[in-house]
N, C-alpha and C. Protein backbone atom coordinates (compact mmCIF):
# COMPACT_ATOMS: atom_id res chain seq x y z
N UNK A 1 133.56 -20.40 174.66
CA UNK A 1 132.55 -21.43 174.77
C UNK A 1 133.00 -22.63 173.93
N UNK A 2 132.88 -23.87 174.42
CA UNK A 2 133.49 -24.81 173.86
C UNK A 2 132.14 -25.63 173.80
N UNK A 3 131.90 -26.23 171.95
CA UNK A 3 130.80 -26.81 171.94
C UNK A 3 131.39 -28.33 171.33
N UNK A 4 130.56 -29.54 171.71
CA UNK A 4 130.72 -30.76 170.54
C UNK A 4 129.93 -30.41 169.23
N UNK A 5 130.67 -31.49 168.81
CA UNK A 5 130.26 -31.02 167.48
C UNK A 5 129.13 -31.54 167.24
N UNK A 6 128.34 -32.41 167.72
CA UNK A 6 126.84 -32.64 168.13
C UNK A 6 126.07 -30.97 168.38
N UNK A 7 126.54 -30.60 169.31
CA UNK A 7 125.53 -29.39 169.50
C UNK A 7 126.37 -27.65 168.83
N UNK A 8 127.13 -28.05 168.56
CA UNK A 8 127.41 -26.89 167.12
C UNK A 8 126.52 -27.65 165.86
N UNK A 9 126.24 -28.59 165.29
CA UNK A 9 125.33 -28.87 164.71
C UNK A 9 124.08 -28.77 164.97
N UNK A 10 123.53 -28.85 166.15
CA UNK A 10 122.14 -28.31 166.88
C UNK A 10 122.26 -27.02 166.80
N UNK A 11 123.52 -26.26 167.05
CA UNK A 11 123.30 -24.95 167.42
C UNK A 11 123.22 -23.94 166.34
N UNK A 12 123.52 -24.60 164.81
CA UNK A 12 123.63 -24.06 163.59
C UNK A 12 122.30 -24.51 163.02
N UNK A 13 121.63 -25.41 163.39
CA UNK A 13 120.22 -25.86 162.53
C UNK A 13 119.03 -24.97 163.52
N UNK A 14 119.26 -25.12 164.66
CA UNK A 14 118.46 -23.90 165.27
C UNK A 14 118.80 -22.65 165.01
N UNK A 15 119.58 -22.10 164.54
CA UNK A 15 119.39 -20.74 163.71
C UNK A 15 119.71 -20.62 162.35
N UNK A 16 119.69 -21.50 161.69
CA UNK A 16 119.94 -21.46 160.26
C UNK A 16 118.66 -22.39 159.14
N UNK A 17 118.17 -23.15 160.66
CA UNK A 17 116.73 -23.88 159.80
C UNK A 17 117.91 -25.79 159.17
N UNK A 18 116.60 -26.13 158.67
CA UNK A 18 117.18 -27.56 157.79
C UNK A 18 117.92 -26.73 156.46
N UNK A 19 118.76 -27.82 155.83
CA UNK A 19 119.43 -27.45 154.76
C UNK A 19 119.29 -27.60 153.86
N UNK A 20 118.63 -28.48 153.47
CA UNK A 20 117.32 -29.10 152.61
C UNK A 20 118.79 -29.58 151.36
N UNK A 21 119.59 -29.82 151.66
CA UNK A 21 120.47 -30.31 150.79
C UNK A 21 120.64 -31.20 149.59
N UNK A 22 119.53 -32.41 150.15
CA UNK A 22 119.59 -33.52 149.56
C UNK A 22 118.84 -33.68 148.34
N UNK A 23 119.27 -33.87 147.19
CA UNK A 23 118.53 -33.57 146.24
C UNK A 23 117.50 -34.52 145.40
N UNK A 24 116.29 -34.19 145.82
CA UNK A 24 115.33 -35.28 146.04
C UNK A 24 114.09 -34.77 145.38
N UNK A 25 113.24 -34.99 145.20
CA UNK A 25 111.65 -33.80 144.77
C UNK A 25 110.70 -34.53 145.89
N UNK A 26 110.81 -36.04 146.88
CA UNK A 26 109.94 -36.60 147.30
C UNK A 26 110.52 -37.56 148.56
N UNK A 27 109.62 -37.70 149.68
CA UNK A 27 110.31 -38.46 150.63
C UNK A 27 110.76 -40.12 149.81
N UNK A 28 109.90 -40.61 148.61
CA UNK A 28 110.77 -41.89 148.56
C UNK A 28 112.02 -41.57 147.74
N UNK A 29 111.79 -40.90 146.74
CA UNK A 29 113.11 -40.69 146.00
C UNK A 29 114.58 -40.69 147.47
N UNK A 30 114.28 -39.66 148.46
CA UNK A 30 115.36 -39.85 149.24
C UNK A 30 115.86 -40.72 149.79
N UNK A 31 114.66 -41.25 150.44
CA UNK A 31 114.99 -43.21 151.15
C UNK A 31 115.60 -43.84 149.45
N UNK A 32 115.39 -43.77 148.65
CA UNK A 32 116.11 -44.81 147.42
C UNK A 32 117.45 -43.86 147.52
N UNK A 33 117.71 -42.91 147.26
CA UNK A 33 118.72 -42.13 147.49
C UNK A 33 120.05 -42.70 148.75
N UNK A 34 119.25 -42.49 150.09
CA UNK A 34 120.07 -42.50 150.76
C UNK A 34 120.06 -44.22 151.22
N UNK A 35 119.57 -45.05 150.30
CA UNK A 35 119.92 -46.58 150.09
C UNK A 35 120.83 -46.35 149.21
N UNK A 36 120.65 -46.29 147.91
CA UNK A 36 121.55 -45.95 147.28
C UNK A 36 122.84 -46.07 146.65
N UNK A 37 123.13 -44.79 147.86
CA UNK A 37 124.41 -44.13 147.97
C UNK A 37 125.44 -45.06 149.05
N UNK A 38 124.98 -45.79 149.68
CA UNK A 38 126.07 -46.29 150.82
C UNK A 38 126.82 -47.58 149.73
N UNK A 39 128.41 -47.35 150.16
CA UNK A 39 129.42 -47.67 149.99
C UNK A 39 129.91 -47.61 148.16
N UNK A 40 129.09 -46.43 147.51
CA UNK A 40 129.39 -45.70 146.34
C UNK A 40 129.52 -44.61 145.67
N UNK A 41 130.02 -44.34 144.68
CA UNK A 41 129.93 -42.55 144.73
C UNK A 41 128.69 -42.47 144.22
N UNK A 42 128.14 -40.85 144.18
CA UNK A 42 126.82 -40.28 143.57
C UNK A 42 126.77 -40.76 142.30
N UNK A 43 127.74 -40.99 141.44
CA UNK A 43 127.17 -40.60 140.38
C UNK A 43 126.79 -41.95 140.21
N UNK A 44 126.94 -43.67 140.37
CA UNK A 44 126.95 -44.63 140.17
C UNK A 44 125.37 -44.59 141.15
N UNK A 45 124.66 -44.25 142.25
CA UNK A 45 123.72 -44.06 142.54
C UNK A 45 122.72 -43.55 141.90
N UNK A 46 123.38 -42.29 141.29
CA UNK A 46 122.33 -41.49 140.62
C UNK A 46 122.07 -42.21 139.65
N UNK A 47 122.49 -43.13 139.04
CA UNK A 47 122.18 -44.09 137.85
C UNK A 47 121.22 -44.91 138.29
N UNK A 48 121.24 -45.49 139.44
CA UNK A 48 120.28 -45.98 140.22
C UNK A 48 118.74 -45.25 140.49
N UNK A 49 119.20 -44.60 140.84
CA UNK A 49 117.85 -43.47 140.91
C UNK A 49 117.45 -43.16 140.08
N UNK A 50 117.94 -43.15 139.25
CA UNK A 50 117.02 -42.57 137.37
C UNK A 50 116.34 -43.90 137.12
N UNK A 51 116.94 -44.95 137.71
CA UNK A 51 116.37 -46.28 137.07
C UNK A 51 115.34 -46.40 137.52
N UNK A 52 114.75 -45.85 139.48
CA UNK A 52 113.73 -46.11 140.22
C UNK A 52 112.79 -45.17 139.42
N UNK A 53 113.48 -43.83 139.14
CA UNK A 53 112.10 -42.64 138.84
C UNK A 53 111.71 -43.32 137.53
N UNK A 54 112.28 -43.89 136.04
CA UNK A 54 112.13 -44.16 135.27
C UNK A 54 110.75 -45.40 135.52
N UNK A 55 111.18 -46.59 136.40
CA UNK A 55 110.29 -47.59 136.78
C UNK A 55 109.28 -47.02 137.71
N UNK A 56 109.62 -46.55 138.43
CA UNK A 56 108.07 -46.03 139.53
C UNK A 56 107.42 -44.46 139.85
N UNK A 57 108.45 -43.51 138.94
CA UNK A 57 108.23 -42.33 139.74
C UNK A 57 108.11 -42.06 140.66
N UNK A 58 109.00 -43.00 141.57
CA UNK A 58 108.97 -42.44 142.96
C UNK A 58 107.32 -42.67 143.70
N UNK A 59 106.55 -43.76 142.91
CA UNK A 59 105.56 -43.42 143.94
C UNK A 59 105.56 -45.40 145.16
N UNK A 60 105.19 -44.58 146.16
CA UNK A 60 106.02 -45.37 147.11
C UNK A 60 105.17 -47.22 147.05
N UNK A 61 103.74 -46.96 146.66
CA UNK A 61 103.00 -48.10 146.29
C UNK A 61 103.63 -49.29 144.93
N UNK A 62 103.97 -47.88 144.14
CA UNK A 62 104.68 -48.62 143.16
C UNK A 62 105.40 -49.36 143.19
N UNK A 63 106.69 -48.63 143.79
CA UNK A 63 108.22 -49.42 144.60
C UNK A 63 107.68 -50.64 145.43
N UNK A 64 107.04 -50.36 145.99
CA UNK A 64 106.40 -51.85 147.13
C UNK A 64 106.10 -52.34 146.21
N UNK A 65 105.46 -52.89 145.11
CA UNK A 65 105.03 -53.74 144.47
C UNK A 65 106.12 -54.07 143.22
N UNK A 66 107.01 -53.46 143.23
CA UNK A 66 107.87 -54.04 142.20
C UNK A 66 108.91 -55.84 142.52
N UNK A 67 108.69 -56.78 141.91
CA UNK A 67 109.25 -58.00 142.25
C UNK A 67 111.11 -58.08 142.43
N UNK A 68 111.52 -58.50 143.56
CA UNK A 68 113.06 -58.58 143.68
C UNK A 68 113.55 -58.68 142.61
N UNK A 69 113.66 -59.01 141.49
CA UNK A 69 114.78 -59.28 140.64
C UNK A 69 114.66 -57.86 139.81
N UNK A 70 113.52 -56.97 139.65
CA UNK A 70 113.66 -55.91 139.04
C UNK A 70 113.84 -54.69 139.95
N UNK A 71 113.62 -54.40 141.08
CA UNK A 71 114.37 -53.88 141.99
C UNK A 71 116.11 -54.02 141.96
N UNK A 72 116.63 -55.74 141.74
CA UNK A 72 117.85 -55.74 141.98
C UNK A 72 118.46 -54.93 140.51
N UNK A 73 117.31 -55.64 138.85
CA UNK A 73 117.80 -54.39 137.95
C UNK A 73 118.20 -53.06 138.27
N UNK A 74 117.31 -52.67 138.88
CA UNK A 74 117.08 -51.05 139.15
C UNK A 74 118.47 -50.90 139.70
N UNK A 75 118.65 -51.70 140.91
CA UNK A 75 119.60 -51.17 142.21
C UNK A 75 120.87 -51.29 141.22
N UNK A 76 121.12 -52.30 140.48
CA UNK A 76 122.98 -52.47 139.74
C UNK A 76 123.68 -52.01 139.52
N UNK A 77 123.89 -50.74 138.88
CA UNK A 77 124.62 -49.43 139.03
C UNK A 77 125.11 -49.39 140.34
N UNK A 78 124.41 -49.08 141.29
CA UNK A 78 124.83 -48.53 142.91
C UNK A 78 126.11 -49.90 143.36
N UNK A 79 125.21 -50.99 142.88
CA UNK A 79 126.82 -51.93 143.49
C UNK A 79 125.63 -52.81 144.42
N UNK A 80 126.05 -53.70 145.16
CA UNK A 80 125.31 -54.50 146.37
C UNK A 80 124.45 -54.58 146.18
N UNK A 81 123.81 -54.65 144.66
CA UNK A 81 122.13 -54.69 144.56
C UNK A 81 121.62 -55.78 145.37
N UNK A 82 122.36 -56.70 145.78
CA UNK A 82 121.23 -58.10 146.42
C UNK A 82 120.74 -57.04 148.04
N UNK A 83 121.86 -56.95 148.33
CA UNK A 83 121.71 -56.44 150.04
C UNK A 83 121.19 -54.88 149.60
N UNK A 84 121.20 -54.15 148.95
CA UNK A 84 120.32 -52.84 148.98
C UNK A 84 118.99 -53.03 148.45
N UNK A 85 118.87 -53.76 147.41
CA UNK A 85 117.44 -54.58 146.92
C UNK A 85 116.78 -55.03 148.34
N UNK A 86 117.19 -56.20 148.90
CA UNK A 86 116.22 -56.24 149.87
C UNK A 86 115.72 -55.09 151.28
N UNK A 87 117.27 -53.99 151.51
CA UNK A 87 116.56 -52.81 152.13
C UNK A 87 115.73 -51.95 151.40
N UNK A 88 115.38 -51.59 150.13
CA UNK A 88 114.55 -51.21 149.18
C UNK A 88 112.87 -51.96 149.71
N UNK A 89 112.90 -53.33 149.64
CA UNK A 89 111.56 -54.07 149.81
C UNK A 89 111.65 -54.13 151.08
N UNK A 90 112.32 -54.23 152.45
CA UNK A 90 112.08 -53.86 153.87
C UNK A 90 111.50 -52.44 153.76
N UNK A 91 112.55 -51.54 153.50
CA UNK A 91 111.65 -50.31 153.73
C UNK A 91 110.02 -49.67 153.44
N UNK A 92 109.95 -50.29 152.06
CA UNK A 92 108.64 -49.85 151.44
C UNK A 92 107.52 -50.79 152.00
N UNK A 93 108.02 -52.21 152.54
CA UNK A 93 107.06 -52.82 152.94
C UNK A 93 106.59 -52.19 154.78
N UNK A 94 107.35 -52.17 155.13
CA UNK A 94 107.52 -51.50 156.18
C UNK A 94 106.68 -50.24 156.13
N UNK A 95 106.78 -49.08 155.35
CA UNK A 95 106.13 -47.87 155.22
C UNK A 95 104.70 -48.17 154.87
N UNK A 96 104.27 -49.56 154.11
CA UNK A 96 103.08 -49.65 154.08
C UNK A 96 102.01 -50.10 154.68
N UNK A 97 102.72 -50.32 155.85
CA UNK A 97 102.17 -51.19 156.93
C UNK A 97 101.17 -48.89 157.63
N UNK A 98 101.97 -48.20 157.37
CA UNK A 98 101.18 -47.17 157.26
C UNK A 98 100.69 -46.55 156.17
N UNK A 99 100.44 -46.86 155.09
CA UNK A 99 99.71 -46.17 154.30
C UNK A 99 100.78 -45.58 153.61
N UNK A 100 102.26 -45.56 153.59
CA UNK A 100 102.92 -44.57 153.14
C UNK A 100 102.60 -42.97 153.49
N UNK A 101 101.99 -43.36 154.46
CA UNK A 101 101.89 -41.42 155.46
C UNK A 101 103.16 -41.07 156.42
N UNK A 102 103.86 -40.23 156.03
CA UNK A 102 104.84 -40.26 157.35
C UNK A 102 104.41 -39.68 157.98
N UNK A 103 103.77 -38.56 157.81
CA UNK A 103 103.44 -38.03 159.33
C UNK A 103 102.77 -38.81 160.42
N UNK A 104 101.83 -40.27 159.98
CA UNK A 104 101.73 -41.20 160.87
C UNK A 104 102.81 -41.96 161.44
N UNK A 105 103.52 -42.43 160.33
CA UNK A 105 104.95 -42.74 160.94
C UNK A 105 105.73 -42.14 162.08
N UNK A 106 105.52 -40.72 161.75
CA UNK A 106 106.21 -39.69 163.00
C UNK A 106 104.99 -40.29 163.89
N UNK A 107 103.99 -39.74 164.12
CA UNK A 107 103.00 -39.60 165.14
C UNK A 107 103.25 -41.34 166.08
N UNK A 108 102.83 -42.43 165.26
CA UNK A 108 103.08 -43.37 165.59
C UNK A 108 104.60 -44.12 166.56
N UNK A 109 105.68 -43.31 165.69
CA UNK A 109 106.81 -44.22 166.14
C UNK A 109 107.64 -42.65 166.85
N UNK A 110 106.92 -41.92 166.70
CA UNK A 110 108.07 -40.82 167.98
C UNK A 110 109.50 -40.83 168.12
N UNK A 111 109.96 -40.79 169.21
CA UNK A 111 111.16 -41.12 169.86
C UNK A 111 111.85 -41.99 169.45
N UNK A 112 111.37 -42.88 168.46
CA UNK A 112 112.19 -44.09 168.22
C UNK A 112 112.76 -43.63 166.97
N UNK A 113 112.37 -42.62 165.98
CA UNK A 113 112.61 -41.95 164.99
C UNK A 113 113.74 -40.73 164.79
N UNK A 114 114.90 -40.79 164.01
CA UNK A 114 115.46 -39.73 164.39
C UNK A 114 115.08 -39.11 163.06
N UNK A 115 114.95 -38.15 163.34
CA UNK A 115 114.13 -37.32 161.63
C UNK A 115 115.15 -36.10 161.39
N UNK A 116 115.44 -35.54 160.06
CA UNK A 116 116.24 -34.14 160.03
C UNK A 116 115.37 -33.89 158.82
């Protein structure tokens, strides 16, 4: 049987479940996470991320209300703070346009969502 590697990945999460890999305690910690992390290593992120839990604990109202230039503090470690700073305030502003509920998010935006 010859599978892509698309559905050997389907075919291992349908019998093995999610992997829960990502090491997170909360859906925003991960969105700051997996902002983050693009085009740096972990550990220069994770410096980043101690800076968000330190300033907001991760709570997602918080992060929305924090002003660009201390967001871009936060982000500096990771690298690209201008351009990850403003996906930081897209995203959270964005999520609050629901309440910060994802499961409305899911319910609401469906198909247009790819979720793992």
């Amino acid at each position: 049987m010859e599978l892509t590697l698309e559905q050997l990945y389907q075919k291992m999460r349908q019998e093995m479940g999610p992997s829960g890999w990502w090491p997170a305690d909360s859906k925003a910690e991960i969105i700051i996470g997996a902002i983050m992390i693009q085009n740096t290593n972990w550990q220069n992120a994770a410096r980043a991320v101690a800076n968000f839990r330190q300033a907001s604990e991760f709570l997602p109202a918080r992060i929305q209300r924090l002003p660009l230039e201390k967001i871009q503090d936060l982000t500096r470690p990771a690298g690209f703070y201008r351009n990850k700073s403003r996906a930081v305030q897209a995203v959270f502003a964005w999520l609050s346009q629901y309440g910060f509920d994802y499961q409305r998010v899911v319910a609401e935006n469906g198909d247009r969502l790819v979720l793992e």
